[in-house]
N, C-alpha and C. Protein backbone atom coordinates (compact mmCIF):
# COMPACT_ATOMS: atom_id res chain seq x y z
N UNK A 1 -12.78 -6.54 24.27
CA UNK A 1 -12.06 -5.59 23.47
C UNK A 1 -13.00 -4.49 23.01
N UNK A 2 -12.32 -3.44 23.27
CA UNK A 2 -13.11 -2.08 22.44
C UNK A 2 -13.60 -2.26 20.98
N UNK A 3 -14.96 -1.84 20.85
CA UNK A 3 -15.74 -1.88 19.29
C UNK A 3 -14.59 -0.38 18.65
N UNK A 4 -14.12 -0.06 19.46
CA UNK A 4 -13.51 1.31 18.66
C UNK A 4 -12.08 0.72 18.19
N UNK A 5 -11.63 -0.12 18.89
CA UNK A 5 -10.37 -1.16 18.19
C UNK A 5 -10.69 -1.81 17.08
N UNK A 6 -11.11 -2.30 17.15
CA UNK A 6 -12.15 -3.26 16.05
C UNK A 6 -12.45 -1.89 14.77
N UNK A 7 -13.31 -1.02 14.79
CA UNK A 7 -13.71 -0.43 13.66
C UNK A 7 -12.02 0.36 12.85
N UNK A 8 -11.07 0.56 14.12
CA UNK A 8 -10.09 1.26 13.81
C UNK A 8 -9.29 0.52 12.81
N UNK A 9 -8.99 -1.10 13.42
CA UNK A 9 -8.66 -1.95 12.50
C UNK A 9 -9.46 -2.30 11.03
N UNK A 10 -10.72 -2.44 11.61
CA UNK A 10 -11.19 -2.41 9.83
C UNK A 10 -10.82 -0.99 9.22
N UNK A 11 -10.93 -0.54 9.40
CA UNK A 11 -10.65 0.64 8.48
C UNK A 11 -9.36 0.84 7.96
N UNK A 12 -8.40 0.30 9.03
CA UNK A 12 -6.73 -0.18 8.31
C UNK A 12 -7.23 -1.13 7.52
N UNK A 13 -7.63 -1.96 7.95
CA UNK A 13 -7.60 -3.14 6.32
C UNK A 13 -8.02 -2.75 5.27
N UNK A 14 -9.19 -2.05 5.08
CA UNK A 14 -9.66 -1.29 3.74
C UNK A 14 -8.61 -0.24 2.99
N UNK A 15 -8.18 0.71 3.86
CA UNK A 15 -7.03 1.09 3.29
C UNK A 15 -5.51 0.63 3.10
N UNK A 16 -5.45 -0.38 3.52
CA UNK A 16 -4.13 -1.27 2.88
C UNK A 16 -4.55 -1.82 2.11
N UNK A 17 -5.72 -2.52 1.72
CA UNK A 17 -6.61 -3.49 0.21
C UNK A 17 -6.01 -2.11 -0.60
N UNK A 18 -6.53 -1.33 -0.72
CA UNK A 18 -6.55 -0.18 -1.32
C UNK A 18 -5.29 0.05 -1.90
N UNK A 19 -4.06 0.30 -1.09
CA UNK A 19 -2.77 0.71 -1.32
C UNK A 19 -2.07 -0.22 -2.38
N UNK A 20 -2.69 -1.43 -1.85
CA UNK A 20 -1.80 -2.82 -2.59
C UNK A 20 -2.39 -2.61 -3.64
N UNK A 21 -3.25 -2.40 -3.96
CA UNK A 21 -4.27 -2.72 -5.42
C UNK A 21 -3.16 -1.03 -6.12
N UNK A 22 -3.49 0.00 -5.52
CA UNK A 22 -3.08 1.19 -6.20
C UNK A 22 -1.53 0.99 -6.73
N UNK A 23 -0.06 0.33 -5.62
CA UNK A 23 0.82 -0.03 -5.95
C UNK A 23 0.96 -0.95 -6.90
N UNK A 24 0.24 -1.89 -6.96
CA UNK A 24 -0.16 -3.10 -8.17
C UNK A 24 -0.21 -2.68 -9.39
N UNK A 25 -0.90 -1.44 -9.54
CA UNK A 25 -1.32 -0.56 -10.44
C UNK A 25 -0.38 0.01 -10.91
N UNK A 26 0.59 0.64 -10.03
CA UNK A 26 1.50 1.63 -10.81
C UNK A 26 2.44 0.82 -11.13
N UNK A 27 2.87 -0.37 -10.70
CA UNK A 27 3.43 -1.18 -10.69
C UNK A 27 3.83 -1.61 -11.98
N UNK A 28 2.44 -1.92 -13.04
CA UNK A 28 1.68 -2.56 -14.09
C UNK A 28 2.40 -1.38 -15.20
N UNK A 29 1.89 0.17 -15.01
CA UNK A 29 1.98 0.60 -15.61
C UNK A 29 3.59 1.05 -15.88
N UNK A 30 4.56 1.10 -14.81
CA UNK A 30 5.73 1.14 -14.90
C UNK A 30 6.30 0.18 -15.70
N UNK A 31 6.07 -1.28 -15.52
CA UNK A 31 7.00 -2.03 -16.21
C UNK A 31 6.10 -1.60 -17.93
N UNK A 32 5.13 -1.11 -18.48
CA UNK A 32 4.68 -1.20 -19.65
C UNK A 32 5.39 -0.45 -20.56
N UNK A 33 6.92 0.69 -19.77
CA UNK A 33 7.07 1.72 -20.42
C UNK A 33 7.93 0.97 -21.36
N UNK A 34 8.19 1.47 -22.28
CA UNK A 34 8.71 1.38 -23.94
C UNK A 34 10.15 1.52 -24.14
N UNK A 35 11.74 0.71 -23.81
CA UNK A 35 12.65 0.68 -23.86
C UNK A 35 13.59 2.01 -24.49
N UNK A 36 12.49 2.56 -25.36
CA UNK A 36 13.32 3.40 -25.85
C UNK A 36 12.67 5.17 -25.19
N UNK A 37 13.69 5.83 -25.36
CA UNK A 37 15.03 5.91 -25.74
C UNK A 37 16.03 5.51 -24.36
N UNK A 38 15.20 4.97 -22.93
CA UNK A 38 15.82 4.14 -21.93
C UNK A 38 15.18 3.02 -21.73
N UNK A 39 15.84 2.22 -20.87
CA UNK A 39 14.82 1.17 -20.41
C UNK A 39 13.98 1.59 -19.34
N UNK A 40 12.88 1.43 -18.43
CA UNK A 40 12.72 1.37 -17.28
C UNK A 40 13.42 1.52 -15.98
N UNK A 41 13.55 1.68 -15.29
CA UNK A 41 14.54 2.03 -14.20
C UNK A 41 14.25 0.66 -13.00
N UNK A 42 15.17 -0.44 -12.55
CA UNK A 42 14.46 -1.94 -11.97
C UNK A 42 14.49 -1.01 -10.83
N UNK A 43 14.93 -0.39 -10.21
CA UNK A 43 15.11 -0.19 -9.05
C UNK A 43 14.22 0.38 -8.36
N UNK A 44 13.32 1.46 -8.97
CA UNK A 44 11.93 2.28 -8.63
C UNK A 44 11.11 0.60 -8.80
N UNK A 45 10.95 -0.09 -9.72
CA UNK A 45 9.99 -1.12 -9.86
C UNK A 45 10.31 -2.02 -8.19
N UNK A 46 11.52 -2.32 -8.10
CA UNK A 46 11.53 -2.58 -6.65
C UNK A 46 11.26 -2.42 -5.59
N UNK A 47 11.26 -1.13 -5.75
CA UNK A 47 10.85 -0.18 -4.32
C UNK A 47 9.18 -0.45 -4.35
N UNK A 48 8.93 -0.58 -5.70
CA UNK A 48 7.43 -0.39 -5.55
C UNK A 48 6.46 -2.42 -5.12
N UNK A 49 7.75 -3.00 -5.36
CA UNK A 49 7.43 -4.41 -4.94
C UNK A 49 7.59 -4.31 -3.26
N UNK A 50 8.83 -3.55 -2.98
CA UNK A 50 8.89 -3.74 -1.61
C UNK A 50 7.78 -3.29 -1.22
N UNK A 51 7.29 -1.92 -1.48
CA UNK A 51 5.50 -1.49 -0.48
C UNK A 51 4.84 -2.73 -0.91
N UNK A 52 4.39 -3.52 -1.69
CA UNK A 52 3.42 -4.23 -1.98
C UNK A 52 3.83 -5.24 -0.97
N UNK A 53 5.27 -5.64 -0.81
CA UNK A 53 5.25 -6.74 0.15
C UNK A 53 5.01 -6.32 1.62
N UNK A 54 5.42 -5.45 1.72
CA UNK A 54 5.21 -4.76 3.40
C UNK A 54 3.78 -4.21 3.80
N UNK A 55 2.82 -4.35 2.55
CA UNK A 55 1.19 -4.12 2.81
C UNK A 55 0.65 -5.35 2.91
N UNK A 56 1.46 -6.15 1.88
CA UNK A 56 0.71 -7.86 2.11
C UNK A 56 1.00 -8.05 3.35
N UNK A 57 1.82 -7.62 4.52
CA UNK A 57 2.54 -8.68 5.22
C UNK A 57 1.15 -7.90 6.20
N UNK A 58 1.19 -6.53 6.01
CA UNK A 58 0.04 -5.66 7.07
C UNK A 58 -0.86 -6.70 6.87
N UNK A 59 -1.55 -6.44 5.34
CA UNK A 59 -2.54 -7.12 5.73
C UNK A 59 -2.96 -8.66 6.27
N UNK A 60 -1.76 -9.30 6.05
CA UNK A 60 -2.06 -10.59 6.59
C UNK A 60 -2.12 -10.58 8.27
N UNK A 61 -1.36 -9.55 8.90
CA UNK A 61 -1.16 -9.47 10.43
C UNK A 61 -2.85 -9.15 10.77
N UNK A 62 -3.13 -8.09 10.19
CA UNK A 62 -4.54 -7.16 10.53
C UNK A 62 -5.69 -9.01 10.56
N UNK A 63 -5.23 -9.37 9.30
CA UNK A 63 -6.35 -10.65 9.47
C UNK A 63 -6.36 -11.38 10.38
N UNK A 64 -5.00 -11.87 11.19
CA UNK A 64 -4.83 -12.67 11.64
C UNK A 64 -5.15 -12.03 13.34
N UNK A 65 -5.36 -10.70 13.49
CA UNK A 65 -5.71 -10.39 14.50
C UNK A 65 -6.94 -11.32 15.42
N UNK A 66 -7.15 -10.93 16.77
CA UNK A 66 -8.10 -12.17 17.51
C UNK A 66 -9.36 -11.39 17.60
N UNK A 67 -10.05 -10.54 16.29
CA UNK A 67 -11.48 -10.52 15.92
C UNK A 67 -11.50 -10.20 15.02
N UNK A 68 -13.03 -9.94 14.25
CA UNK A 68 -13.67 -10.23 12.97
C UNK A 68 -13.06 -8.67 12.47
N UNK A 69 -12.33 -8.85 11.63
CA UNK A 69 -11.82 -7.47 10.77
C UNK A 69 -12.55 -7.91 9.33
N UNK A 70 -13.95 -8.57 9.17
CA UNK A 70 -14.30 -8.49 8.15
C UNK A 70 -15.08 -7.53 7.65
N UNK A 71 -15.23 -6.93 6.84
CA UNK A 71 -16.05 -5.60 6.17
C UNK A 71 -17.66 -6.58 5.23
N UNK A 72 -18.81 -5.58 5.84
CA UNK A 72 -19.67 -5.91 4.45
C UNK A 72 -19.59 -6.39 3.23
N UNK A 73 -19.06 -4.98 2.68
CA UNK A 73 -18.39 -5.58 1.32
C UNK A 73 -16.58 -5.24 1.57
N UNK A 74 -16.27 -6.20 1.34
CA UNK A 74 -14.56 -6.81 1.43
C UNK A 74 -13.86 -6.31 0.28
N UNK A 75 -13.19 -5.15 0.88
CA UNK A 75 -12.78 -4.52 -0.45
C UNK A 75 -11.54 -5.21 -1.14
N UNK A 76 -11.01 -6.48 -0.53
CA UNK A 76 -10.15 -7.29 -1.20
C UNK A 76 -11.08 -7.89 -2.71
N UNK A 77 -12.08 -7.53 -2.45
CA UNK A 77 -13.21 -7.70 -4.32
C UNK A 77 -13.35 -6.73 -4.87
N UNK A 78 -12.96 -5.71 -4.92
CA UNK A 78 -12.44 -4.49 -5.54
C UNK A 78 -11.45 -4.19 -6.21
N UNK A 79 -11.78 -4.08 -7.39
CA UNK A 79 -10.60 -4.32 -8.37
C UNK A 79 -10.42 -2.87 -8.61
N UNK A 80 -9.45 -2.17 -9.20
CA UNK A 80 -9.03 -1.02 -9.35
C UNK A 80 -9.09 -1.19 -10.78
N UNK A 81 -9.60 -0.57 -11.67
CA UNK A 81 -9.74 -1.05 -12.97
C UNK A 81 -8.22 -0.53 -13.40
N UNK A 82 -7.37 -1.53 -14.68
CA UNK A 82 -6.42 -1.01 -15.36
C UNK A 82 -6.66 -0.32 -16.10
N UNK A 83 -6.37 0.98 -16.71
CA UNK A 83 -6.44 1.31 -18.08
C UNK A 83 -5.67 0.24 -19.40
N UNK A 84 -6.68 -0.05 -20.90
CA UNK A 84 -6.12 -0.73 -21.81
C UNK A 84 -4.84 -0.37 -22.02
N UNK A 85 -3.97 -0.98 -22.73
CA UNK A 85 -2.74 -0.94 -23.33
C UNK A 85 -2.53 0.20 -23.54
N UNK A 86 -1.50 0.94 -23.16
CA UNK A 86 -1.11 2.63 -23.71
C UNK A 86 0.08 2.53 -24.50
N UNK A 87 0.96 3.01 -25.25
CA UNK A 87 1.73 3.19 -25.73
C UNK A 87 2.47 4.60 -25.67
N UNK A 88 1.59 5.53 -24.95
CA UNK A 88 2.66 6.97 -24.58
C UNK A 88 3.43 6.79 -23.16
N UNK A 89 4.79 6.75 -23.38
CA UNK A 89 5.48 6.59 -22.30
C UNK A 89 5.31 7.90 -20.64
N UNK A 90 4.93 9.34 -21.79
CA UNK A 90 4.33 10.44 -20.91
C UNK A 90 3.30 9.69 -19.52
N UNK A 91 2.32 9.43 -20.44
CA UNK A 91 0.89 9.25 -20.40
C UNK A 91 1.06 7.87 -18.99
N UNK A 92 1.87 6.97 -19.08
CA UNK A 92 2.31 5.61 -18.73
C UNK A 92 3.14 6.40 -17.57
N UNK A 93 3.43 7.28 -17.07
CA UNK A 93 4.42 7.46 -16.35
C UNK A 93 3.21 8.57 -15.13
N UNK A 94 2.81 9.58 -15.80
CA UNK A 94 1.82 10.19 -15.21
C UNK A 94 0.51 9.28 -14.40
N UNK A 95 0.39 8.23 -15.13
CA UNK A 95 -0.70 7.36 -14.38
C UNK A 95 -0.13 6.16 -13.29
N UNK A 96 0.97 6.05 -13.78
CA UNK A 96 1.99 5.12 -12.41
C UNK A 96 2.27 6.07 -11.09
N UNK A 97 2.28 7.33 -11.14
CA UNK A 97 3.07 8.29 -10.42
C UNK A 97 0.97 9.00 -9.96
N UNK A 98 0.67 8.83 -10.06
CA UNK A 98 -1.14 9.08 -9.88
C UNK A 98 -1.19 8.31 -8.99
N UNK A 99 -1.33 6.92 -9.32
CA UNK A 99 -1.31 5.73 -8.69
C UNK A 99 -0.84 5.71 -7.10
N UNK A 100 0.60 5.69 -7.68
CA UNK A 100 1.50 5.68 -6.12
C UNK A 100 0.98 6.83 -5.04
N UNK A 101 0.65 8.06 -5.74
CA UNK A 101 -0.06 9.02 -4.33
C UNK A 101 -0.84 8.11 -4.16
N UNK A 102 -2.13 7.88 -4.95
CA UNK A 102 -3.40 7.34 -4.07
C UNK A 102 -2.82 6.11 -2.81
N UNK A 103 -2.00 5.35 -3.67
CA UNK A 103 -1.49 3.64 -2.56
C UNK A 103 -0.78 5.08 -1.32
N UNK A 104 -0.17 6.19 -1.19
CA UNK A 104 0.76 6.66 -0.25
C UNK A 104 -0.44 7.48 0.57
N UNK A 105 -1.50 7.92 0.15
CA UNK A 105 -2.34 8.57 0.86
C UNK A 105 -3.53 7.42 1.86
N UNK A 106 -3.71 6.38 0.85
CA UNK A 106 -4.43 5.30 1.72
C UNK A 106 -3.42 4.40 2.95
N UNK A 107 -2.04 4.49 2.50
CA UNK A 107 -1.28 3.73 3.49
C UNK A 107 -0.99 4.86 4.92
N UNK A 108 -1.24 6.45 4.34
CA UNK A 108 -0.79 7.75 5.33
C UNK A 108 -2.11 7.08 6.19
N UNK A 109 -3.36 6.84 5.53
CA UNK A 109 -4.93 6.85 6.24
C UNK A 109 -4.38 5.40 7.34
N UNK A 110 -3.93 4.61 6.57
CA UNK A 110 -4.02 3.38 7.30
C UNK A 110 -3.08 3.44 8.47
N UNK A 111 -2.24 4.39 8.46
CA UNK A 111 -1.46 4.36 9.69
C UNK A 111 -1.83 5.37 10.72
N UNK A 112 -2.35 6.15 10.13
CA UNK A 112 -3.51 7.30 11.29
C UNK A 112 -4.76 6.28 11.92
N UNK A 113 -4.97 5.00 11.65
CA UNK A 113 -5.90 4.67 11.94
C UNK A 113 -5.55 3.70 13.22
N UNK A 114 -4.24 2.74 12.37
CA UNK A 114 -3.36 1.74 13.55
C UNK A 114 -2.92 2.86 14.40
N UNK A 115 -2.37 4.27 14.74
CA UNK A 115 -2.52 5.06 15.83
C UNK A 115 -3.50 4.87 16.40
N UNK A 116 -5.00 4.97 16.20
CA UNK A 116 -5.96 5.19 17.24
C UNK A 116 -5.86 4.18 18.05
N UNK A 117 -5.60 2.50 17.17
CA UNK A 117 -5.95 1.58 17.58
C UNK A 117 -5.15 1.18 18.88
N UNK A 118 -3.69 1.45 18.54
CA UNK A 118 -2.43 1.39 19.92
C UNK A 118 -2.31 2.28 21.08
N UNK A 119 -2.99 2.74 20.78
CA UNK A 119 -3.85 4.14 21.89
C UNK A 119 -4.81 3.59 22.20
N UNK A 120 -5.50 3.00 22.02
CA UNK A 120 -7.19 2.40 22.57
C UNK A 120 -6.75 0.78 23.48
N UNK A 121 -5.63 0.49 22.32
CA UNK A 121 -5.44 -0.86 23.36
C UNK A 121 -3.94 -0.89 24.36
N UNK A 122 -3.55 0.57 24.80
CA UNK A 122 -2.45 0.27 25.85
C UNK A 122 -2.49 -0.75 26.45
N UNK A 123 -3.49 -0.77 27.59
CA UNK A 123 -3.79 -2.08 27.92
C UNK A 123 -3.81 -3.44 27.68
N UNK A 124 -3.59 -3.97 26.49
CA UNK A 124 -3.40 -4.95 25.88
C UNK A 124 -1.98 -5.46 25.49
N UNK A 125 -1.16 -5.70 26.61
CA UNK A 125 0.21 -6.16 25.54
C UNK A 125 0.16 -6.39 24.23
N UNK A 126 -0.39 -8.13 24.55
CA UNK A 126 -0.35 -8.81 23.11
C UNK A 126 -1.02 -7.76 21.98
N UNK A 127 -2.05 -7.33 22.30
CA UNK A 127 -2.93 -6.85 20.89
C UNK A 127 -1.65 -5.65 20.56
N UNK A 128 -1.50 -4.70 21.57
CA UNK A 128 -1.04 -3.55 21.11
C UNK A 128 0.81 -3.88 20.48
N UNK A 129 1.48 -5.21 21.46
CA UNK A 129 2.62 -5.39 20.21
C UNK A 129 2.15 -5.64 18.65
N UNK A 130 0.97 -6.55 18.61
CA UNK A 130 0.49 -7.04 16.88
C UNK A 130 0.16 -5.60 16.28
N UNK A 131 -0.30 -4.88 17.08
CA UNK A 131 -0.47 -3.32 16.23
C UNK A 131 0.68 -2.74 15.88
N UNK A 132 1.81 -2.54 17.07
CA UNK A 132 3.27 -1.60 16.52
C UNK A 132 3.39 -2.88 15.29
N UNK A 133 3.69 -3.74 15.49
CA UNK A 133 4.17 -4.71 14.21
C UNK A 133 3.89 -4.06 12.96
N UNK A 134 2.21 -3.89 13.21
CA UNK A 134 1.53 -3.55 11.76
C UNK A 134 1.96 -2.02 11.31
N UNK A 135 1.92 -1.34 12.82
CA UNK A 135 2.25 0.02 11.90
C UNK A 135 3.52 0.41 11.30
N UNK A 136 4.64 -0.67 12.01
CA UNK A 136 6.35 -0.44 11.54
C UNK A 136 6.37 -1.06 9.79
N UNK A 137 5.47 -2.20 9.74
CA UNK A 137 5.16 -2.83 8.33
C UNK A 137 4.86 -1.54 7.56
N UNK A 138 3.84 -0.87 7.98
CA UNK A 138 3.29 0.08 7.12
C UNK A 138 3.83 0.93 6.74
N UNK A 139 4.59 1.68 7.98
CA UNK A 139 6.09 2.73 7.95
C UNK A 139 7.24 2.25 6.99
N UNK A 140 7.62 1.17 6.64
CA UNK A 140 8.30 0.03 5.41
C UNK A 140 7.34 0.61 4.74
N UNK A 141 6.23 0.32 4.49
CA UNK A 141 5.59 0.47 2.82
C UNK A 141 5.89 1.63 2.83
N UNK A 142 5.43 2.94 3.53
CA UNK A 142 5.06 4.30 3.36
C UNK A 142 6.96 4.88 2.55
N UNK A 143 7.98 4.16 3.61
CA UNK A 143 9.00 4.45 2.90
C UNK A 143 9.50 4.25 2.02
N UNK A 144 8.85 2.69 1.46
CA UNK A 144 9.29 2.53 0.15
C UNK A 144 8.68 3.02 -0.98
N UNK A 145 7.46 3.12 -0.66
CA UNK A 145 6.54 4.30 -1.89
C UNK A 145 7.13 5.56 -2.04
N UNK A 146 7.61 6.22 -1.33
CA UNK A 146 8.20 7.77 -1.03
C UNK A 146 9.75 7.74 -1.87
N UNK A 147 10.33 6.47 -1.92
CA UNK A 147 11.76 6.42 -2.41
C UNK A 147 11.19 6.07 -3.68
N UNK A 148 10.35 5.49 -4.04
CA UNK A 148 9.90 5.22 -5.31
C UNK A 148 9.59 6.25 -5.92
N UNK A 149 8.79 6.84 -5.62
CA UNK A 149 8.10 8.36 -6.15
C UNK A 149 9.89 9.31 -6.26
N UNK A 150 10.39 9.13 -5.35
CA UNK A 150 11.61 9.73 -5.79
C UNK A 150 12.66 9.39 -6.49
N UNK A 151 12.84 8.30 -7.26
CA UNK A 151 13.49 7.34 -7.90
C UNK A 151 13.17 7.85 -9.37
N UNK A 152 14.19 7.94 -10.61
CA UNK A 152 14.01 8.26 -11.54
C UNK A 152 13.29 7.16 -12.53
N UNK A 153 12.41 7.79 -13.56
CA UNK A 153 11.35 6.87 -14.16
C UNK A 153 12.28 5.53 -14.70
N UNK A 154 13.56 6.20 -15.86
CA UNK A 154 14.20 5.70 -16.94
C UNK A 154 15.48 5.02 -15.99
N UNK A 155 16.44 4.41 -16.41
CA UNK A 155 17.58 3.57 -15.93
C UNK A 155 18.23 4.39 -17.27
N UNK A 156 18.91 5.25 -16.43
CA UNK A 156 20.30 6.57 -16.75
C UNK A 156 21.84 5.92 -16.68
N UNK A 157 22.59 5.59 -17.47
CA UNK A 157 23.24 5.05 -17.21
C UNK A 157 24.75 6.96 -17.21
């Protein structure tokens, strides 16, 4: 197998660690918002569970690939620090909506990257179906972050 398959895939895994941790994040800070004068909106919080599940599922495929997609340092030990407890719903909404670009720009990176990789391995049935897999997973996250980001903060009745 090509070392250029291989580096293409690590570099998807680092940026899906990335996305999940950033969605996790906004995730955190969405449900923290303050009932009043709405509740939260479940449905953006959903959308934002669905990317998290459709990056877990990437990244479990990317691992399970048939070589070492391990990194030096493994950015699955990279914590994205939370900010402490906030109480401005502004402030709580601006840093969830921060968040989600960064997880939508590392998942844009991670799927420019599974391109190179399904291009490098035409040749490969098996490898190159486990790649479309990963990048249609990712295309799921990328869409559900995008409906999220477009989804209203509050639950409007």
């Amino acid at each position: 197998m090509s070392s250029n398959i291989g580096t293409s895939v690590r570099f998807a895994l680092a940026y899906t660690v990335h996305a999940i941790r950033y969605t996790e994040s906004a995730l955190i800070f969405l449900r923290e918002l303050q009932a009043y004068p709405f509740p939260p909106n479940p449905i953006k919080e959903q959308f934002y569970q669905d990317a998290i599940d459709s990056l877990t599922e990437t990244y479990l495929a990317i691992k399970s690939l048939p070589f070492d997609t391990y990194f030096p340092t493994d950015p699955v030990f990279q914590n994205i620090p939370i900010a402490p407890e906030i109480q401005d719903n502004d402030l709580l909404i601006t840093l969830s909506d921060n968040r989600i670009s960064l997880a939508l720009n590392k998942t844009n990176d991670s799927i420019n990257v599974i391109n190179q990789a399904i291009l490098l391995s035409s040749k490969n049935d098996k490898l190159n179906g486990q790649l479309i897999f990963i990048k249609l997973e990712l295309e799921a996250a990328k869409d559900a972050l995008v409906s999220g980001i477009n989804e209203s903060d509050y639950l409007v009745s």
